[in-house]
C-alpha atoms as a PDB file:
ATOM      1  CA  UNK A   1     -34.271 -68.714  44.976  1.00  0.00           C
ATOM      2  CA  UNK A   2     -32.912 -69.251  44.332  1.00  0.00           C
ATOM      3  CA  UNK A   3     -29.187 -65.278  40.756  1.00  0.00           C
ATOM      4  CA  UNK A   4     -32.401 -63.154  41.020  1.00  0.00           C
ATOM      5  CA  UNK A   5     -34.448 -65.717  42.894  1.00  0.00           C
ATOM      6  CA  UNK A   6     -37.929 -65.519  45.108  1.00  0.00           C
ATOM      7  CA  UNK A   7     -36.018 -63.505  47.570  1.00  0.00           C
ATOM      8  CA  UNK A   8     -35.757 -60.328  45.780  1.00  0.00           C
ATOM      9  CA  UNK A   9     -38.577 -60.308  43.430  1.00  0.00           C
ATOM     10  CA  UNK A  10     -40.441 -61.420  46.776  1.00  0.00           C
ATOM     11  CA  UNK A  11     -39.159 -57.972  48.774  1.00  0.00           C
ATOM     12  CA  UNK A  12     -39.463 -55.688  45.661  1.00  0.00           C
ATOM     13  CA  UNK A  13     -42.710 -56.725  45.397  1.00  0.00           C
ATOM     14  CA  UNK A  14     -43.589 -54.951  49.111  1.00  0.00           C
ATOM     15  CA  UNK A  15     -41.658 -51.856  47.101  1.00  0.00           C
ATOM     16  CA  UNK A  16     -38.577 -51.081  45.239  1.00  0.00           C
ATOM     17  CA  UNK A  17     -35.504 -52.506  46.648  1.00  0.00           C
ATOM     18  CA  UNK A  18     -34.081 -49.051  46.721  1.00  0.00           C
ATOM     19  CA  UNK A  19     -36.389 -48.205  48.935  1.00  0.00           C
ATOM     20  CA  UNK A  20     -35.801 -50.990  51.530  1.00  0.00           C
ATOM     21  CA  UNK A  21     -33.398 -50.592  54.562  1.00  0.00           C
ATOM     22  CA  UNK A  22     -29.923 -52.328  54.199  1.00  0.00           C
ATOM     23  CA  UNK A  23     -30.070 -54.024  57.408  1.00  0.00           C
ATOM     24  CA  UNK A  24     -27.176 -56.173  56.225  1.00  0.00           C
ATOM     25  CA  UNK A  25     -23.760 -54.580  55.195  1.00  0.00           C
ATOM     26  CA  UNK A  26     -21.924 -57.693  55.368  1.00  0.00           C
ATOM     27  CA  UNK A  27     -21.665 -61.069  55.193  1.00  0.00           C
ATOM     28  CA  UNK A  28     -22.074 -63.348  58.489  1.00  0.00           C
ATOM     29  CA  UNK A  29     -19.947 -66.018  59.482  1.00  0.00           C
ATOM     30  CA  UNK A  30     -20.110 -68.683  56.683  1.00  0.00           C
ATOM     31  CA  UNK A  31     -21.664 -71.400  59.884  1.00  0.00           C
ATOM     32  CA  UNK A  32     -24.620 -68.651  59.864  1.00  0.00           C
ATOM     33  CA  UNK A  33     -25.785 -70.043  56.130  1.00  0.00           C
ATOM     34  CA  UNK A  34     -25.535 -73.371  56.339  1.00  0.00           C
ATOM     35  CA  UNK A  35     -27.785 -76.059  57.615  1.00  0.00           C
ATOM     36  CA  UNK A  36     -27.748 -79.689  58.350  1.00  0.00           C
ATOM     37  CA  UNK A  37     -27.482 -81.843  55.559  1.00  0.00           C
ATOM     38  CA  UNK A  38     -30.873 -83.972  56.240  1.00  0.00           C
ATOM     39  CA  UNK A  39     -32.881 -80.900  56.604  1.00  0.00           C
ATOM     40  CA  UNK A  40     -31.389 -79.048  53.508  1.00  0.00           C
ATOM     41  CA  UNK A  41     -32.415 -82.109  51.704  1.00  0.00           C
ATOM     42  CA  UNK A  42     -35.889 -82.262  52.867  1.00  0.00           C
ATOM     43  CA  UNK A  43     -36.330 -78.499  52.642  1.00  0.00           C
ATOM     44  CA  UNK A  44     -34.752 -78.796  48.898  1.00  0.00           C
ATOM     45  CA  UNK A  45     -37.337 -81.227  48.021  1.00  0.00           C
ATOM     46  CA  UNK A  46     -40.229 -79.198  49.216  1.00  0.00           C
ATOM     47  CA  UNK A  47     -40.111 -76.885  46.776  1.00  0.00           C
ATOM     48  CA  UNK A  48     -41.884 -79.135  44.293  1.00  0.00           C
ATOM     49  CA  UNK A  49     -44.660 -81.457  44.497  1.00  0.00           C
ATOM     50  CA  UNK A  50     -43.539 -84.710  45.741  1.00  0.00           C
ATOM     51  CA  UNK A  51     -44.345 -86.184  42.026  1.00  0.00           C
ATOM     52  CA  UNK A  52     -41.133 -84.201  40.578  1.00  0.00           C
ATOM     53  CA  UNK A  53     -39.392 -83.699  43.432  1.00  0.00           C
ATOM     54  CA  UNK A  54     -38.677 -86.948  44.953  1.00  0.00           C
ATOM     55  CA  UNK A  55     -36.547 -87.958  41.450  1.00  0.00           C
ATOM     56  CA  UNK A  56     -34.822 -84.928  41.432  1.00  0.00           C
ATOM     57  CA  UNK A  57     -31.278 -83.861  42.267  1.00  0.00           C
ATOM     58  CA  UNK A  58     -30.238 -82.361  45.184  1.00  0.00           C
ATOM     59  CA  UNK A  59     -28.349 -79.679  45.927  1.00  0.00           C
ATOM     60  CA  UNK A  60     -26.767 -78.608  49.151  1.00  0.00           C
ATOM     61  CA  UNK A  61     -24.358 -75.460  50.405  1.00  0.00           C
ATOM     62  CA  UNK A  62     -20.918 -76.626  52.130  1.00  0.00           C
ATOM     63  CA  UNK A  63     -18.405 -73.784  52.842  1.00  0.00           C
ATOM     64  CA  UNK A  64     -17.225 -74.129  49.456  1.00  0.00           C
ATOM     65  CA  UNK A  65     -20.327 -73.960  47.277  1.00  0.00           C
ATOM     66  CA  UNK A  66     -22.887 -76.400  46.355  1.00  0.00           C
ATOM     67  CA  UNK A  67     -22.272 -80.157  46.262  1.00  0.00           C
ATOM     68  CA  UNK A  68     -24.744 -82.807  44.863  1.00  0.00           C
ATOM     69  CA  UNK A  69     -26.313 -84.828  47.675  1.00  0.00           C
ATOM     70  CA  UNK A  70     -28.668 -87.078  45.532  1.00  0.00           C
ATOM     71  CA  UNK A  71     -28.339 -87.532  42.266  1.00  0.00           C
ATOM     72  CA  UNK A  72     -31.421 -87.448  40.687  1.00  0.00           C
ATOM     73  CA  UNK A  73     -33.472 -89.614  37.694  1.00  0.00           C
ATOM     74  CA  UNK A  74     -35.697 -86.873  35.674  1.00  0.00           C
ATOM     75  CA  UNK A  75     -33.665 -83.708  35.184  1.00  0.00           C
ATOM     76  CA  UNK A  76     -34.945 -81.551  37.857  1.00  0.00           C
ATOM     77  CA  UNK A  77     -32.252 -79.483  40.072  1.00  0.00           C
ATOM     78  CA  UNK A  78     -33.680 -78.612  43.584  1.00  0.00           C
ATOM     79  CA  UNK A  79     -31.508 -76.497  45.850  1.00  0.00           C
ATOM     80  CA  UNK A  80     -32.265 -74.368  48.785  1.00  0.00           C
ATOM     81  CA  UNK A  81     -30.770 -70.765  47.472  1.00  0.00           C
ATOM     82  CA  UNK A  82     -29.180 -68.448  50.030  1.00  0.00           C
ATOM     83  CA  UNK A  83     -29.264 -64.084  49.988  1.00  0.00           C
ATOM     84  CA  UNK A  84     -25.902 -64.093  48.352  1.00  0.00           C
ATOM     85  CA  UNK A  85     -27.024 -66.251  45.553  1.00  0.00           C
ATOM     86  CA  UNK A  86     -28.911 -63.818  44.333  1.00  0.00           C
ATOM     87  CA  UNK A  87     -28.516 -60.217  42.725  1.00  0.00           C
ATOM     88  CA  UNK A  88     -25.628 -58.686  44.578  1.00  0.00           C
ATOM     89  CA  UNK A  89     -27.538 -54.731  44.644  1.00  0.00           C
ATOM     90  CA  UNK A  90     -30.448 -56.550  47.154  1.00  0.00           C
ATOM     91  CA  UNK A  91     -30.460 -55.093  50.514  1.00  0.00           C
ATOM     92  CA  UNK A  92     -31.099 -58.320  52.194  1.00  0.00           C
ATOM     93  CA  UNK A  93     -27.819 -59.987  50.235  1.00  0.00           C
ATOM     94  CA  UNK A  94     -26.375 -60.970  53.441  1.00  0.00           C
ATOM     95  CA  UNK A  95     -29.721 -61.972  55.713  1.00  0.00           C
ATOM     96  CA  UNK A  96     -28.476 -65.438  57.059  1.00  0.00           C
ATOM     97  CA  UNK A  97     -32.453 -66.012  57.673  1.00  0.00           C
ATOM     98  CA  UNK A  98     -33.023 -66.457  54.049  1.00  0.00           C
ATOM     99  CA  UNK A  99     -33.562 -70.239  52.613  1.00  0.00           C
ATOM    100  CA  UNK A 100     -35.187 -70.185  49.375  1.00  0.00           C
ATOM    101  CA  UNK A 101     -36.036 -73.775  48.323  1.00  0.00           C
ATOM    102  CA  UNK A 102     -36.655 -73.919  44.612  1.00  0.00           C
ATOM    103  CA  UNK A 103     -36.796 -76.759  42.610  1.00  0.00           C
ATOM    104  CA  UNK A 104     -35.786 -76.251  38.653  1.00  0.00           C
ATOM    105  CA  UNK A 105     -36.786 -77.821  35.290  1.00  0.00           C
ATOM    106  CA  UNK A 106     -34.394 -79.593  33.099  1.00  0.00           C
ATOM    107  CA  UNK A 107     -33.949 -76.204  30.950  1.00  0.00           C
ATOM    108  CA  UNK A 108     -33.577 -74.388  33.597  1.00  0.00           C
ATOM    109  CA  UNK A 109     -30.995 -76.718  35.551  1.00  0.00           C
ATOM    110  CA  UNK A 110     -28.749 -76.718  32.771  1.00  0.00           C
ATOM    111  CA  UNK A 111     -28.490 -72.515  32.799  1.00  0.00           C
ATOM    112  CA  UNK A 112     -29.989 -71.157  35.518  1.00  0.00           C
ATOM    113  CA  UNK A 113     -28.417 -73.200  38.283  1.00  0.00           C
ATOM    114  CA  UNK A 114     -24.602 -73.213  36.956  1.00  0.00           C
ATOM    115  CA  UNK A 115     -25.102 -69.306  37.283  1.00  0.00           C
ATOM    116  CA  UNK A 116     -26.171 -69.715  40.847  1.00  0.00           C
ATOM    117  CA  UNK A 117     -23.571 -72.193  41.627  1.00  0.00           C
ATOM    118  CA  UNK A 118     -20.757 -70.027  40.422  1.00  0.00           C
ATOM    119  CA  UNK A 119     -21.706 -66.879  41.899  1.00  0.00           C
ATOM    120  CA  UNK A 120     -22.021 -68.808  45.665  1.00  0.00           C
ATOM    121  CA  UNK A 121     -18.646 -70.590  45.360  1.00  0.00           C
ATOM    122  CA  UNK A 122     -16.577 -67.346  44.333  1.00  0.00           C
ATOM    123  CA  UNK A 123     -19.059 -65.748  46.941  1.00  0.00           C
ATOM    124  CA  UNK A 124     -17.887 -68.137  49.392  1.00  0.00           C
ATOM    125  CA  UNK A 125     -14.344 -67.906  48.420  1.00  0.00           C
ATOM    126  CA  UNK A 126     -14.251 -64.159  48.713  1.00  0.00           C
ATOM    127  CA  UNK A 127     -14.002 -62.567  45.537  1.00  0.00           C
ATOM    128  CA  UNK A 128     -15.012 -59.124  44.266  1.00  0.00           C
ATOM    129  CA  UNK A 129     -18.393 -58.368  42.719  1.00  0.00           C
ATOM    130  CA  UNK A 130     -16.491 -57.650  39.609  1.00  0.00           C
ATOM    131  CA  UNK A 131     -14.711 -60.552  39.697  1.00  0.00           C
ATOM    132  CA  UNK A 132     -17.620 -62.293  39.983  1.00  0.00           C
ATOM    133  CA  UNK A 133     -19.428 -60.530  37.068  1.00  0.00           C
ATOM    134  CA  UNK A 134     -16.135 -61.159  35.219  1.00  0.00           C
ATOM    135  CA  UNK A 135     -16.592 -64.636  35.405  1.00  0.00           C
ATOM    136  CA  UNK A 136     -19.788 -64.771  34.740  1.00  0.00           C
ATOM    137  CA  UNK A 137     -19.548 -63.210  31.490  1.00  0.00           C
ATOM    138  CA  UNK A 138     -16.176 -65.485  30.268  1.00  0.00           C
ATOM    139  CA  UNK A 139     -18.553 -68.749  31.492  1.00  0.00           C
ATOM    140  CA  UNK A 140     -21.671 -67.612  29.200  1.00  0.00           C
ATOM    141  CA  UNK A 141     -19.329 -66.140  26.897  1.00  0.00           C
ATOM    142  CA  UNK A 142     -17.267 -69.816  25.907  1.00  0.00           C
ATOM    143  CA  UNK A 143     -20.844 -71.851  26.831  1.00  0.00           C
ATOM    144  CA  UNK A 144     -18.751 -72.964  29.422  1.00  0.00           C
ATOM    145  CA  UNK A 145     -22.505 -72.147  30.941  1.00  0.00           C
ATOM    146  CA  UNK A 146     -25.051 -73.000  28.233  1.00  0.00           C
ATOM    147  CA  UNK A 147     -27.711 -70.385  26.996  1.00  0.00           C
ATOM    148  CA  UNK A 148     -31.317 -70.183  28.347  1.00  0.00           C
ATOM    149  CA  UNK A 149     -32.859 -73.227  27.364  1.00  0.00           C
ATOM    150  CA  UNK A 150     -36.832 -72.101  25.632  1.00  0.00           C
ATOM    151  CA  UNK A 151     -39.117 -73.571  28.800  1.00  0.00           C
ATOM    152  CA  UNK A 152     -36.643 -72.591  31.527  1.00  0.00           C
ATOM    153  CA  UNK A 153     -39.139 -72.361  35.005  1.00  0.00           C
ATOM    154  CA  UNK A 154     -38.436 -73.235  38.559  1.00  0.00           C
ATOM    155  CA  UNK A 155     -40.992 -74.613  41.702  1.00  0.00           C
ATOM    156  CA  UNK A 156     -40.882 -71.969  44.809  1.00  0.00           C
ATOM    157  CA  UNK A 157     -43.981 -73.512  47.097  1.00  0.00           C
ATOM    158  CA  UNK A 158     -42.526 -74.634  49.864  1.00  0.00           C
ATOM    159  CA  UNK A 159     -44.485 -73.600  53.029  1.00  0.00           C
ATOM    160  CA  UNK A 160     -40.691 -73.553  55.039  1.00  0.00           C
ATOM    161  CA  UNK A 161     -39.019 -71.368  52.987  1.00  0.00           C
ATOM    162  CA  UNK A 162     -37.840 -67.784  54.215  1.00  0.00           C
ATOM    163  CA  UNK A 163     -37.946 -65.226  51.158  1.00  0.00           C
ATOM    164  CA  UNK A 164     -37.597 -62.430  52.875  1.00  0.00           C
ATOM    165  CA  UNK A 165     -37.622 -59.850  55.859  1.00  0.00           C
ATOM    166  CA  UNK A 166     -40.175 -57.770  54.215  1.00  0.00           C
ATOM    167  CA  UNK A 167     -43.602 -58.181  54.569  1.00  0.00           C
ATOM    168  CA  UNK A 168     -44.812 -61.803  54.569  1.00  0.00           C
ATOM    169  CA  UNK A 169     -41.523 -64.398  54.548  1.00  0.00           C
ATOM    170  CA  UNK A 170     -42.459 -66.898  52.536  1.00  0.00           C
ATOM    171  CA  UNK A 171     -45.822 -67.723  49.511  1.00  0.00           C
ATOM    172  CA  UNK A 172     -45.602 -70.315  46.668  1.00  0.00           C
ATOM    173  CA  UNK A 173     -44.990 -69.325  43.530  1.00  0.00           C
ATOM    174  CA  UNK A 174     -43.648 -70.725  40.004  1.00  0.00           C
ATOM    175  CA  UNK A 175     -40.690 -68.957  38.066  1.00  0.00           C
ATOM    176  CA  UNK A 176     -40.282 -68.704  34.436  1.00  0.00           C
ATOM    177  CA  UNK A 177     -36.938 -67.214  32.656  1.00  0.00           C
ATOM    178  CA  UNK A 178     -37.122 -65.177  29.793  1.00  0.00           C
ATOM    179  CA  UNK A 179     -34.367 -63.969  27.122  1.00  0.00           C
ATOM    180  CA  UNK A 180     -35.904 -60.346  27.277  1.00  0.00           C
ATOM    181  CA  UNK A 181     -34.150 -57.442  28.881  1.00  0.00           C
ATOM    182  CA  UNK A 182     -38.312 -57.192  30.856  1.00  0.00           C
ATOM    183  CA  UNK A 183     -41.720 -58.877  31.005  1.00  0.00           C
ATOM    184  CA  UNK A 184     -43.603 -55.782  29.405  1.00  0.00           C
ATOM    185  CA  UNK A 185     -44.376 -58.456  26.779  1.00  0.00           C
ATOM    186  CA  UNK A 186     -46.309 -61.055  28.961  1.00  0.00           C
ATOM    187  CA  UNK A 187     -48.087 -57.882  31.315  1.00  0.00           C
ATOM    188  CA  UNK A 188     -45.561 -57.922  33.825  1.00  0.00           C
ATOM    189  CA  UNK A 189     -46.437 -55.718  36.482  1.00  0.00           C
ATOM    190  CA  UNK A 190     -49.384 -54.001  35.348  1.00  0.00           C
ATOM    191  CA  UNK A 191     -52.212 -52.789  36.925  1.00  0.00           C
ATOM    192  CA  UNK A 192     -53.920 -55.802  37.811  1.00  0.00           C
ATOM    193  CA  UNK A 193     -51.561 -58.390  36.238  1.00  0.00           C
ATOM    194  CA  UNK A 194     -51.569 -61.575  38.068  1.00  0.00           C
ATOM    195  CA  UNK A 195     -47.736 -61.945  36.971  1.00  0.00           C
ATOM    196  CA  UNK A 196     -44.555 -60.047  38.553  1.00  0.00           C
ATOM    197  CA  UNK A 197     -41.331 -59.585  36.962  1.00  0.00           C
ATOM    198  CA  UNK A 198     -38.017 -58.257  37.308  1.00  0.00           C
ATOM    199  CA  UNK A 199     -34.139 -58.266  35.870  1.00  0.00           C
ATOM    200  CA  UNK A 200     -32.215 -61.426  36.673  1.00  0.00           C
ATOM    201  CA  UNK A 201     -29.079 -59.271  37.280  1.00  0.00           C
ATOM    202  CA  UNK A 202     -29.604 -56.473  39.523  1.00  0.00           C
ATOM    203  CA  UNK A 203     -32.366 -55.754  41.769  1.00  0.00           C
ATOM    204  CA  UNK A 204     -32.791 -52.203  40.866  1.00  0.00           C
ATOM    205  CA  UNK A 205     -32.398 -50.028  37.722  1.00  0.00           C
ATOM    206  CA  UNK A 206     -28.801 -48.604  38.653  1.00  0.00           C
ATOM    207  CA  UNK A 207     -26.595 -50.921  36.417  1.00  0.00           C
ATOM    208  CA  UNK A 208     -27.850 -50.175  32.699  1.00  0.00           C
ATOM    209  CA  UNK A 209     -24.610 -50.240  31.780  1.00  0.00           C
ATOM    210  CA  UNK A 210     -23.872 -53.527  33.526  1.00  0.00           C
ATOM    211  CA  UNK A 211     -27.284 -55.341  32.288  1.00  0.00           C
ATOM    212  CA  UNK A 212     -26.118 -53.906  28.632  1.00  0.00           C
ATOM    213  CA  UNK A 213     -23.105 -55.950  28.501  1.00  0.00           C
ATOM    214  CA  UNK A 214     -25.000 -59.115  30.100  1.00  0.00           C
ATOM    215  CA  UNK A 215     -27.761 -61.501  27.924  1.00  0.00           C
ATOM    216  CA  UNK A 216     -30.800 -60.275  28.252  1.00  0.00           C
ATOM    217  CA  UNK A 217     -32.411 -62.257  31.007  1.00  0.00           C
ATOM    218  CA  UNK A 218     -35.201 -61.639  33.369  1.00  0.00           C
ATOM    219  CA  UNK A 219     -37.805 -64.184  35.812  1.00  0.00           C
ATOM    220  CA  UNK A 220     -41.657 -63.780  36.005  1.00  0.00           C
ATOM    221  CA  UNK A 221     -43.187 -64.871  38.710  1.00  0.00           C
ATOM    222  CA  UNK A 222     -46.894 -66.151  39.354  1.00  0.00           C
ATOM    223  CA  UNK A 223     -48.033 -66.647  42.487  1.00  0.00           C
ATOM    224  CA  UNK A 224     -49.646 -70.422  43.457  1.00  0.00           C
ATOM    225  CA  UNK A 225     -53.024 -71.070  45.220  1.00  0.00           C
ATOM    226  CA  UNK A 226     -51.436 -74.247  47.327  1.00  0.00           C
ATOM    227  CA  UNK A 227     -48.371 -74.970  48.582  1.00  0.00           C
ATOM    228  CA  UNK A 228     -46.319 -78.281  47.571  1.00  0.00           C
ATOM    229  CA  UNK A 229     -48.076 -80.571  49.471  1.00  0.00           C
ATOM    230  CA  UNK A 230     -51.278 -79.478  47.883  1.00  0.00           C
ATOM    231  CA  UNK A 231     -52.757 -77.669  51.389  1.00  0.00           C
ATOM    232  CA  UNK A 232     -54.537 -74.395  50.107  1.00  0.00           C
ATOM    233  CA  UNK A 233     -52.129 -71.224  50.969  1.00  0.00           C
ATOM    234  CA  UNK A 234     -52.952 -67.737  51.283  1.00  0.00           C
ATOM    235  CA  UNK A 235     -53.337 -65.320  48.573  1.00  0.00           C
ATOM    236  CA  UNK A 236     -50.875 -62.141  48.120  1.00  0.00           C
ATOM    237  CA  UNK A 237     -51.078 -59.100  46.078  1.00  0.00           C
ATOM    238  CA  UNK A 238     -48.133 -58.225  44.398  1.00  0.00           C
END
């Protein structure tokens, strides 16, 4: 992810965001993010073991936002997130390399993925960060977008997904969304912590006053020992 997906708790785990190079002022040409439908589907599903994700729904980007490719039997929503789905302060918010396959749970498909779906279509149909925010806040607001759902957690362990320019591109990890404004309360981020967190609204600390007037929401994220299709992958420190 894909909202503050893999991608940028991925980079700010190599060190703050603020501290990373903007090597991408502005968006590419919309062909630059897309891929072809087959291989967004399979890339989709690899997010997930094959046991969840081969009933799930699919996702896929057009130049007009996400469209449902497959609809699915269990609940599960897996999409391949691009840089501009997520928090619109990360430095790599326009890196057309980025593909960030996630696959998410029931509670998490029915608040976490309207968000991401919104912000990509008015993304894609070039409106204004505010306006964006703006409309974000009305949909949550009326419940037009439901609340976080208790539970909400999303698969990341696909071995072809591209996180980031930073440091390593890609590791498997599992998400989990939390109505807190941080993760101080599960040991996010301490010395030694096996679990990494950050705010689901801005990639660094600069928008208090933003966050304020947003629900509290933020993702932890723990790091896997295999990838989807159960081959062991590589360890990272985060």
């Amino acid at each position: 992810m894909l909202t503050i997906t893999a991608p940028v708790l991925f980079a700010m785990s190599a060190g703050t965001a603020a501290d990373q190079k903007a090597s991408y002022p502005r968006m590419a040409p919309v062909d630059a993010y897309l891929m072809d439908r087959n291989q967004e589907v399979a890339l989709a599903r690899s997010a997930a073991p094959e046991s969840i994700s081969k009933n799930a729904t699919i996702l896929v980007l057009t130049r007009t936002g996400y469209e449902t490719a497959v609809t699915g039997t269990n609940g599960f929503v897996c999409m391949v997130s691009r840089s501009f789905s997520s928090a619109p302060d990360w430095p790599e918010r326009w890196n057309p390399k980025i593909r960030a396959a996630e696959c998410q749970n029931p509670q998490a498909a029915r608040s976490i993925a309207p968000l991401a779906k919104l912000r990509t279509a008015m993304t894609l149909a070039g409106r204004s960060d505010a306006e964006i925010m703006a409309r974000i806040k009305t949909a949550l607001r009326t419940r037009e977008i439901p609340p976080l759902a208790p539970g909400a957690m999303s698969y990341m362990m696909s071995k072809a997904s591209y996180l980031s320019a930073e440091g390593d591109h890609d590791m498997p990890h599992v998400m989990f969304f939390i109505p807190f404004k941080n993760g101080d309360n599960w040991g996010a981020n301490a010395p030694g912590s096996p679990i990494f967190g950050g705010n689901y609204w801005f990639a660094t600390p600069d928008h208090a006053a933003e966050t304020a007037a947003l629900p509290p929401l933020s993702v932890l994220l723990l790091g896997a020992c295999s990838w989807s299709d159960g081959t062991p992958a590589p360890t990272h420190q985060m």
